[in-house]
Protein backbone atom coordinates (compact mmCIF):
# COMPACT_ATOMS: atom_id res chain seq x y z
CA UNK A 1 0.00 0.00 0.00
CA UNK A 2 0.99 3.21 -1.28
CA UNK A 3 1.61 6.01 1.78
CA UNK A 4 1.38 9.37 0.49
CA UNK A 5 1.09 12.37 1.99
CA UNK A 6 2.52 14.87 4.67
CA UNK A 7 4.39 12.84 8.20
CA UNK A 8 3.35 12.58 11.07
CA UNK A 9 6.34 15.19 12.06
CA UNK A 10 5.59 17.61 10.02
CA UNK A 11 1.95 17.75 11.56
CA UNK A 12 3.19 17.09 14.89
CA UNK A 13 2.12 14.96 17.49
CA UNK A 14 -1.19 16.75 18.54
CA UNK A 15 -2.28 17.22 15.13
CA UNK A 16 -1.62 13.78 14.60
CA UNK A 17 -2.85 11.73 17.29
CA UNK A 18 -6.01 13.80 16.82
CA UNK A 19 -6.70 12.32 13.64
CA UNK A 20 -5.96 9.29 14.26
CA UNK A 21 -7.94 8.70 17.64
CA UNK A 22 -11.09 9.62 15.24
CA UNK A 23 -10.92 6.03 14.57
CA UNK A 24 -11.65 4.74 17.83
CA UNK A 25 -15.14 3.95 19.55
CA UNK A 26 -16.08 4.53 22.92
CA UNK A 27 -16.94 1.79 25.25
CA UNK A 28 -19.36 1.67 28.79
CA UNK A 29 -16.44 0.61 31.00
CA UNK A 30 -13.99 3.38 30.30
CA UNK A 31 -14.98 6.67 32.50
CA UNK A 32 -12.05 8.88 31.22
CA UNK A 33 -10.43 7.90 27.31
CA UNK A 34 -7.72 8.86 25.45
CA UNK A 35 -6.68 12.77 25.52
CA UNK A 36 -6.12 12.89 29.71
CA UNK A 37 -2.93 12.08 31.59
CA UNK A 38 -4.02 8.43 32.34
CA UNK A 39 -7.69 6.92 31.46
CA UNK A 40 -10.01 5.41 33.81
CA UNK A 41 -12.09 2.31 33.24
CA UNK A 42 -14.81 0.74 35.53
CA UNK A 43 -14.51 -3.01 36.48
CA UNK A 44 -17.27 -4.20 39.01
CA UNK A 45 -14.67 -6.91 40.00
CA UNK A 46 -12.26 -6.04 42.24
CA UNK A 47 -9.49 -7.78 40.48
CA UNK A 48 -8.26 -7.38 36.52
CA UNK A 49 -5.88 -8.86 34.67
CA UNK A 50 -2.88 -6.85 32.59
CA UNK A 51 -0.69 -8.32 30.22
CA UNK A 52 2.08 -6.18 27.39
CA UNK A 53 3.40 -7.27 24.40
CA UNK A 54 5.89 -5.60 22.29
CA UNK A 55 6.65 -5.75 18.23
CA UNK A 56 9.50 -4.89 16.65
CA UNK A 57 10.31 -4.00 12.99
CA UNK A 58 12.50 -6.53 11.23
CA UNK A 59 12.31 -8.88 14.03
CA UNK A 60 8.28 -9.20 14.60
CA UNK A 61 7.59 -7.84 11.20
CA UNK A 62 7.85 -6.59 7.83
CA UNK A 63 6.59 -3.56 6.01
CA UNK A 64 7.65 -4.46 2.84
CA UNK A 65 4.57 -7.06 3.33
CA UNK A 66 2.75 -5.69 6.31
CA UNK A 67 0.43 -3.03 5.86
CA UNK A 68 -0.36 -0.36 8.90
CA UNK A 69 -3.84 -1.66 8.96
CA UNK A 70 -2.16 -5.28 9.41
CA UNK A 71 0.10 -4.14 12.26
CA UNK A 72 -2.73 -2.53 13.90
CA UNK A 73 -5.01 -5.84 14.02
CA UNK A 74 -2.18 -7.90 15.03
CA UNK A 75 -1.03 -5.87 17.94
CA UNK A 76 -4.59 -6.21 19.17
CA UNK A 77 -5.16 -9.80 18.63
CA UNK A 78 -1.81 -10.74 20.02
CA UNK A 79 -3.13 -8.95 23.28
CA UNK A 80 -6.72 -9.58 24.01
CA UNK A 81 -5.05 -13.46 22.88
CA UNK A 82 -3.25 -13.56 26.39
CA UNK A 83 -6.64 -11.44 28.32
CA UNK A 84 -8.64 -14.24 27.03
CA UNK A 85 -6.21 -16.91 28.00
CA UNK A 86 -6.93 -16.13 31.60
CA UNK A 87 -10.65 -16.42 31.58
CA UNK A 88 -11.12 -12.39 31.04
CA UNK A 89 -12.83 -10.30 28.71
CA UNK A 90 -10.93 -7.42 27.07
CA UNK A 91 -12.11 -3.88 27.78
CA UNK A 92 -9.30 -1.90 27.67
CA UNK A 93 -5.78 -1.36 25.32
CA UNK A 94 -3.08 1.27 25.60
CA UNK A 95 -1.04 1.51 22.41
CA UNK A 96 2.74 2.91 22.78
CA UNK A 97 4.27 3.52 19.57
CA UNK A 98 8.05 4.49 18.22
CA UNK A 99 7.93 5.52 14.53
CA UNK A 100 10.58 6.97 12.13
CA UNK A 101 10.27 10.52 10.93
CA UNK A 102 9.58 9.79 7.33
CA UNK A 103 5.80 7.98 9.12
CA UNK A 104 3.26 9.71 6.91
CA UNK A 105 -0.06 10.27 8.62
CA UNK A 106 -1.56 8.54 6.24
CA UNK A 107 0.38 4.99 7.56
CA UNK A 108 -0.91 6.19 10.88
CA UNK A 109 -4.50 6.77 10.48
CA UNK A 110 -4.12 3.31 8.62
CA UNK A 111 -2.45 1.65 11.40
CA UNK A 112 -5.28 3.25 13.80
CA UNK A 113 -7.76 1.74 11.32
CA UNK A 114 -6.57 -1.45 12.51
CA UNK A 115 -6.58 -0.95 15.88
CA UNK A 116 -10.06 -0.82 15.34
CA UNK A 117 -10.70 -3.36 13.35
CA UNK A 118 -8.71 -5.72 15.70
CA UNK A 119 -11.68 -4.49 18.84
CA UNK A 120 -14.53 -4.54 16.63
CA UNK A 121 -14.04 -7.94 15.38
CA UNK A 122 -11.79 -9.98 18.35
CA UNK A 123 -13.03 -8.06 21.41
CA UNK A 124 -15.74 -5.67 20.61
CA UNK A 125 -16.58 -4.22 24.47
CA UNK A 126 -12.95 -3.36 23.99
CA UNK A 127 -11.46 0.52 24.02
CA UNK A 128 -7.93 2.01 22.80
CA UNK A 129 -7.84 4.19 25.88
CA UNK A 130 -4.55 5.93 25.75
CA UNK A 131 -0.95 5.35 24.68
CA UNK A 132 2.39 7.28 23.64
CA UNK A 133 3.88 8.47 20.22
CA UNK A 134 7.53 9.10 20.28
CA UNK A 135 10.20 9.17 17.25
CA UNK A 136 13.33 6.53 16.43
CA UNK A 137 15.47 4.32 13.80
CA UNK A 138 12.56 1.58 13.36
CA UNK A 139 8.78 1.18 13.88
CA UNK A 140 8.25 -0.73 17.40
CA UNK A 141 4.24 -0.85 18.41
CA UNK A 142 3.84 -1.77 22.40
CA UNK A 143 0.72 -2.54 23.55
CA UNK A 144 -0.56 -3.20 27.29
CA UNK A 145 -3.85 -4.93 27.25
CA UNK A 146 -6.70 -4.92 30.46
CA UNK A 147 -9.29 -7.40 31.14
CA UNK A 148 -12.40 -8.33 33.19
CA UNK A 149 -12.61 -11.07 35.27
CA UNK A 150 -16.37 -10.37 36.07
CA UNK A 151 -16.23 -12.41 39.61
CA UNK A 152 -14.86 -15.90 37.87
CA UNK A 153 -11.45 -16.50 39.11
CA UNK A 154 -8.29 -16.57 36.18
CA UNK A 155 -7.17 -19.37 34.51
CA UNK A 156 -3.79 -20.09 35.48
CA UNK A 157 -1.01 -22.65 33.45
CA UNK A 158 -0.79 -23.99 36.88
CA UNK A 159 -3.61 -25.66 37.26
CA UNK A 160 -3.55 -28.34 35.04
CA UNK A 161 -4.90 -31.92 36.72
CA UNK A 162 -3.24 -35.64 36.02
CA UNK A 163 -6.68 -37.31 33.96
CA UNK A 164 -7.65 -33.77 32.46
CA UNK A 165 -8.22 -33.75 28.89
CA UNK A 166 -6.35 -31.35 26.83
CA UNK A 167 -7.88 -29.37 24.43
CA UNK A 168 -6.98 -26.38 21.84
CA UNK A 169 -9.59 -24.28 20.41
CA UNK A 170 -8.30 -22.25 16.71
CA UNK A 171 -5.92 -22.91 14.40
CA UNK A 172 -2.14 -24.46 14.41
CA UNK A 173 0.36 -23.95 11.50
CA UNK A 174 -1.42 -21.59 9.66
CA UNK A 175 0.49 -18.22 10.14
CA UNK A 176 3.93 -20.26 10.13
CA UNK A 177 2.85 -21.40 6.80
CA UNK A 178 2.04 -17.87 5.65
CA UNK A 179 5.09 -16.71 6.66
CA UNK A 180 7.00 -18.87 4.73
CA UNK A 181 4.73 -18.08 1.92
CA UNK A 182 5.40 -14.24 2.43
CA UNK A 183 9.24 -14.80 2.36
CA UNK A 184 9.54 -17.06 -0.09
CA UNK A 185 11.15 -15.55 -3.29
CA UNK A 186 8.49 -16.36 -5.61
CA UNK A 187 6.01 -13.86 -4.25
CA UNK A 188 3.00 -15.67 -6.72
CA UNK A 189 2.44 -17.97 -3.62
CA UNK A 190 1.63 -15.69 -1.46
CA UNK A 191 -1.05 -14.52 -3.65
CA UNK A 192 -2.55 -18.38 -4.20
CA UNK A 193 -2.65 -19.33 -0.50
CA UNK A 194 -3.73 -16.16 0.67
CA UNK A 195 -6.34 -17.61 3.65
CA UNK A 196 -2.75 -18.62 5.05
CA UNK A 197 -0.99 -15.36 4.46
CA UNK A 198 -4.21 -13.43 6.41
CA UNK A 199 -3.22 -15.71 9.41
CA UNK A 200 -0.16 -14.33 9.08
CA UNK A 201 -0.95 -10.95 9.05
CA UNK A 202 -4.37 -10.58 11.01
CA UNK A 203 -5.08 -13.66 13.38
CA UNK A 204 -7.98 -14.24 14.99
CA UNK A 205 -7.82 -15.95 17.94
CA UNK A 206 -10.89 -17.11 19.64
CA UNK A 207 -11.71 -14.80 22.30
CA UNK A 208 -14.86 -15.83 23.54
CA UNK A 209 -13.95 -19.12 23.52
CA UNK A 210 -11.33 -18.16 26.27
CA UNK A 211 -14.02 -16.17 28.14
CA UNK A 212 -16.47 -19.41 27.91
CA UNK A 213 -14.14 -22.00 29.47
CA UNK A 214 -13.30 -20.06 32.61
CA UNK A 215 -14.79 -21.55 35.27
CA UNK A 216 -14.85 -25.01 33.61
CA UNK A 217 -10.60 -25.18 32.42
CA UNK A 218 -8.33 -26.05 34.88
CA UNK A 219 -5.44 -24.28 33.05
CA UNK A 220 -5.19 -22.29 29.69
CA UNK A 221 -2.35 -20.13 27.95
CA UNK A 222 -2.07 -18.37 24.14
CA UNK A 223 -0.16 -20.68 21.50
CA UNK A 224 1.56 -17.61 20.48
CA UNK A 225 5.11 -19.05 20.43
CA UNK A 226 4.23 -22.99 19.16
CA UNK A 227 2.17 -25.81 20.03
CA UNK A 228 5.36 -27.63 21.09
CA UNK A 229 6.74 -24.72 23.24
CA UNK A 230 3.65 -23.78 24.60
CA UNK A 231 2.64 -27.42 25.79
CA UNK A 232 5.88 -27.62 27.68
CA UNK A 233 5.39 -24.39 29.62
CA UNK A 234 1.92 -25.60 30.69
CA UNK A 235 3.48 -29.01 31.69
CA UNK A 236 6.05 -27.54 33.58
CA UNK A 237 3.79 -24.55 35.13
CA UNK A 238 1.35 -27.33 36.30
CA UNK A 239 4.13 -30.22 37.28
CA UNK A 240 2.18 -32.76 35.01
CA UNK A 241 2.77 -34.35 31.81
CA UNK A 242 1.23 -33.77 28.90
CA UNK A 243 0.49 -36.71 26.22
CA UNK A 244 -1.00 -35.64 22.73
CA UNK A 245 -2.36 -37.59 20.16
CA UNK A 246 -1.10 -37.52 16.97
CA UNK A 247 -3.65 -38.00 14.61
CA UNK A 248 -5.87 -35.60 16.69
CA UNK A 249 -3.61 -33.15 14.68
CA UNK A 250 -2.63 -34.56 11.58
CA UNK A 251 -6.08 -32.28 9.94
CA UNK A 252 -4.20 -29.15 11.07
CA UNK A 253 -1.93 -30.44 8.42
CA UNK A 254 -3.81 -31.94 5.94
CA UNK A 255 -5.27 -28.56 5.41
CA UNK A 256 -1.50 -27.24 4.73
CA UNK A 257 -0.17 -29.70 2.98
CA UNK A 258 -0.82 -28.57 -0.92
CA UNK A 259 0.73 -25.28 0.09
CA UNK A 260 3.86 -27.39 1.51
CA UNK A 261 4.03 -29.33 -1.67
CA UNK A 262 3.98 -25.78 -3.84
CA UNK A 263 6.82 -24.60 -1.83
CA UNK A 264 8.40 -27.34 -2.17
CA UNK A 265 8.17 -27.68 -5.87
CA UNK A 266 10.00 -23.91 -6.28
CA UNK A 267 12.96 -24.74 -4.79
CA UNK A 268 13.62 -28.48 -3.47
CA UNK A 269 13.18 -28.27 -0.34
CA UNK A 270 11.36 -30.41 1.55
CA UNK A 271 8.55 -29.31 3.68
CA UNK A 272 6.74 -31.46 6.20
CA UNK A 273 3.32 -29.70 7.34
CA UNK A 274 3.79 -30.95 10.54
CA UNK A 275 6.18 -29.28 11.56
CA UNK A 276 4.17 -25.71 10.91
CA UNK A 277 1.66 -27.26 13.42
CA UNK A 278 3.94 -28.65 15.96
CA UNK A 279 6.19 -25.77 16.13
CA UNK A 280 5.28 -22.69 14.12
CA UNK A 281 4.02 -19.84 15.85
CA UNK A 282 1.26 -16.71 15.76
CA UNK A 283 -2.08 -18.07 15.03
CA UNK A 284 -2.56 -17.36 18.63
CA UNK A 285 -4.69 -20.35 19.44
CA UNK A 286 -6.41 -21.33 23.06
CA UNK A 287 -4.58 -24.38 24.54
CA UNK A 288 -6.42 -25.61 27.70
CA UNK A 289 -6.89 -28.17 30.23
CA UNK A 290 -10.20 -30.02 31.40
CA UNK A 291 -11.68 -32.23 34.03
CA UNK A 292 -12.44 -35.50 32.60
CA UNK A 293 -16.61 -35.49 32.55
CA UNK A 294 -16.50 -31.67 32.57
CA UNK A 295 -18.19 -29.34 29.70
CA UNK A 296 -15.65 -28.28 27.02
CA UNK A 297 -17.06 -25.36 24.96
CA UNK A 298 -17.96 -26.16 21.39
CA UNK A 299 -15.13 -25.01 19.83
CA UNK A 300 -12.34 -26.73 21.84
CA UNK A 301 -10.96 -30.05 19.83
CA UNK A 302 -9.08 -32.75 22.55
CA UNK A 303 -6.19 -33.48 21.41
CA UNK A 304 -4.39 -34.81 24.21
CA UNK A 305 -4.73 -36.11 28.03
CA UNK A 306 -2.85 -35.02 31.22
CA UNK A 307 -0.50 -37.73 32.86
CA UNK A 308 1.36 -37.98 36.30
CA UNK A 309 4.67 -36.06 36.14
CA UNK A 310 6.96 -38.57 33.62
CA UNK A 311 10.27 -38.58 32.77
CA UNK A 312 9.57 -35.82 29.60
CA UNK A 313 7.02 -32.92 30.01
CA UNK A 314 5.39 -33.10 26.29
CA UNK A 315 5.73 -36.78 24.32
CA UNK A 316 3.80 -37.13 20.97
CA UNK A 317 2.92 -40.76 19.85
CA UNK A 318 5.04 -41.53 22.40
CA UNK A 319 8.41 -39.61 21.48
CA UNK A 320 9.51 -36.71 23.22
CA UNK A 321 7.75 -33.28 21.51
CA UNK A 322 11.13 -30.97 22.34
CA UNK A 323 10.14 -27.49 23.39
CA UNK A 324 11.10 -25.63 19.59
CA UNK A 325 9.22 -22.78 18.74
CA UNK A 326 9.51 -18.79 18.58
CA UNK A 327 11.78 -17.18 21.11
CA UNK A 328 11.47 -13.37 21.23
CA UNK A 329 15.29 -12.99 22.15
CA UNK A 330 17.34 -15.19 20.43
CA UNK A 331 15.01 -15.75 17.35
């Protein structure tokens, strides 16, 4: 997407941020928004949940393929991903941003857009109440994310229970998979898998999902990082062991496998679609833990059990599922 127009310097921060805050709508829980020294929002609980995440250019993202709309939707999702992974529902985001000086105000009103987009779809009782604007070398979007607990108490990674079945509720491999459509050099596959590539860029976790199994999931957490990574942490977290089942994911696959095969085909290299599932990371699905008898929201797919502390945290058909995935630092 073309960005014309004058920067976000040259109007100044003021002039900017008042444009671009015309994108946001108002919610019942926040008392004081956006424009005040520090916003106020209403929980009748007496306990919320907070949660940051941070994205960096050329490390979390591209612009080259990455649009300010995109960036927007996927700071939100990646956020209200982790609210909803405790059993609380998102009503409140503050958006910290460092952008170059060349930023037109046309990539932020875009990137506002998103912001948005990412409430109105993902979290819609959800409200961009405040943030910061500040200039630098490279675009890095920090977000800080609030949530309700509404009286139902959060869903730790702790609390997984030996006999529990473990569940996952979204999707697995898909934004890997885009990725490695987005970077490969012939950009026509990008363009013929695109339902991957939109993973990439805008996931969608499901949020109400999260919000529907507190009070029935022993333990939850966001597959932000990988399936593989992510089980381990709950394992460990909850001093259990986790067993899944194979073929209960061999359809997140199947689904991937003709774009693995295209990929292939360009350049020779061998891709197994399994390994986007097992260990690829940002479709920001709901991994969670249930008593064995207990209601498991529609959505949820078991594809697993909890065990008695073993010798490995995660196996797999048996073989040890080693804790790869995305690590923030040394990635």
């Amino acid at each position: 997407m073309n960005y014309s127009g004058p920067t976000v310097f040259e109007l100044g921060e003021i002039a900017a941020l008042k444009l671009a805050v015309k994108n946001f709508r108002k919610v019942e829980t926040t008392l004081v928004g956006s424009g005040d020294d520090a916003a106020v929002v209403a929980v009748t609980d007496g306990r919320f949940v907070v949660t940051t995440d941070t994205m960096v250019e050329s490390h979390d993202f591209r612009t080259e393929f990455s649009t300010g709309y995109d960036l927007g939707f996927k700071a939100v999702a990646s956020n209200v991903a982790d609210v909803a992974a405790m059993g609380a529902k998102p009503i409140a985001l503050v958006v910290a941003m460092v952008i170059p000086k060349n930023t037109t105000q046309m990539w932020l009103e875009d990137f506002a857009r998103g912001l948005q987009a990412g409430c109105d779809e993902l979290a819609p009782e959800c409200e961009i109440v405040g943030g910061d604007l500040a200039a630098g070398e490279q675009i890095v979007i920090a977000v800080s994310a609030h949530g309700h607990l509404a009286g139902a108490n959060p869903v730790l990674r702790s609390g997984a229970q030996v006999g529990d079945n473990v569940a996952l509720a979204g999707t697995l491999g898909r934004a890997a998979c885009g990725l490695d459509l987005l970077l490969h050099q012939d950009k026509s596959l990008a363009k013929a898998y695109d339902e991957w590539v939109a993973v990439q860029l805008r996931p969608t976790p499901p949020i109400q999902l999260g919000i529907q199994a507190a009070g029935h999931a022993n333990s939850m957490l966001d597959v932000s990082d990988s399936l593989a990574l992510d089980c381990n942490r709950l394992a460990n977290a909850s001093d259990v062991s986790i067993e899944l089942d194979r073929s209960k994911l061999e359809g997140y696959a199947a689904v991937l496998e003709l774009a693995a095969q295209s990929l292939s085909a360009r350049d020779d290299l061998a891709r197994d679609p399994m390994d986007w599932v097992l260990y690829g990371g940002e479709d920001h699905s709901l991994l969670a833990t249930f008593p064995q008898g207990s209601e498991i929201p529609r959505g949820f797919k078991v594809i697993g059990s909890v065990v008695k502390r073993g010798a490995v945290p995660v196996s797999l058909g048996g073989s040890v599922l080693e804790p790869r995935g995305w690590d923030s630092v040394s990635s």
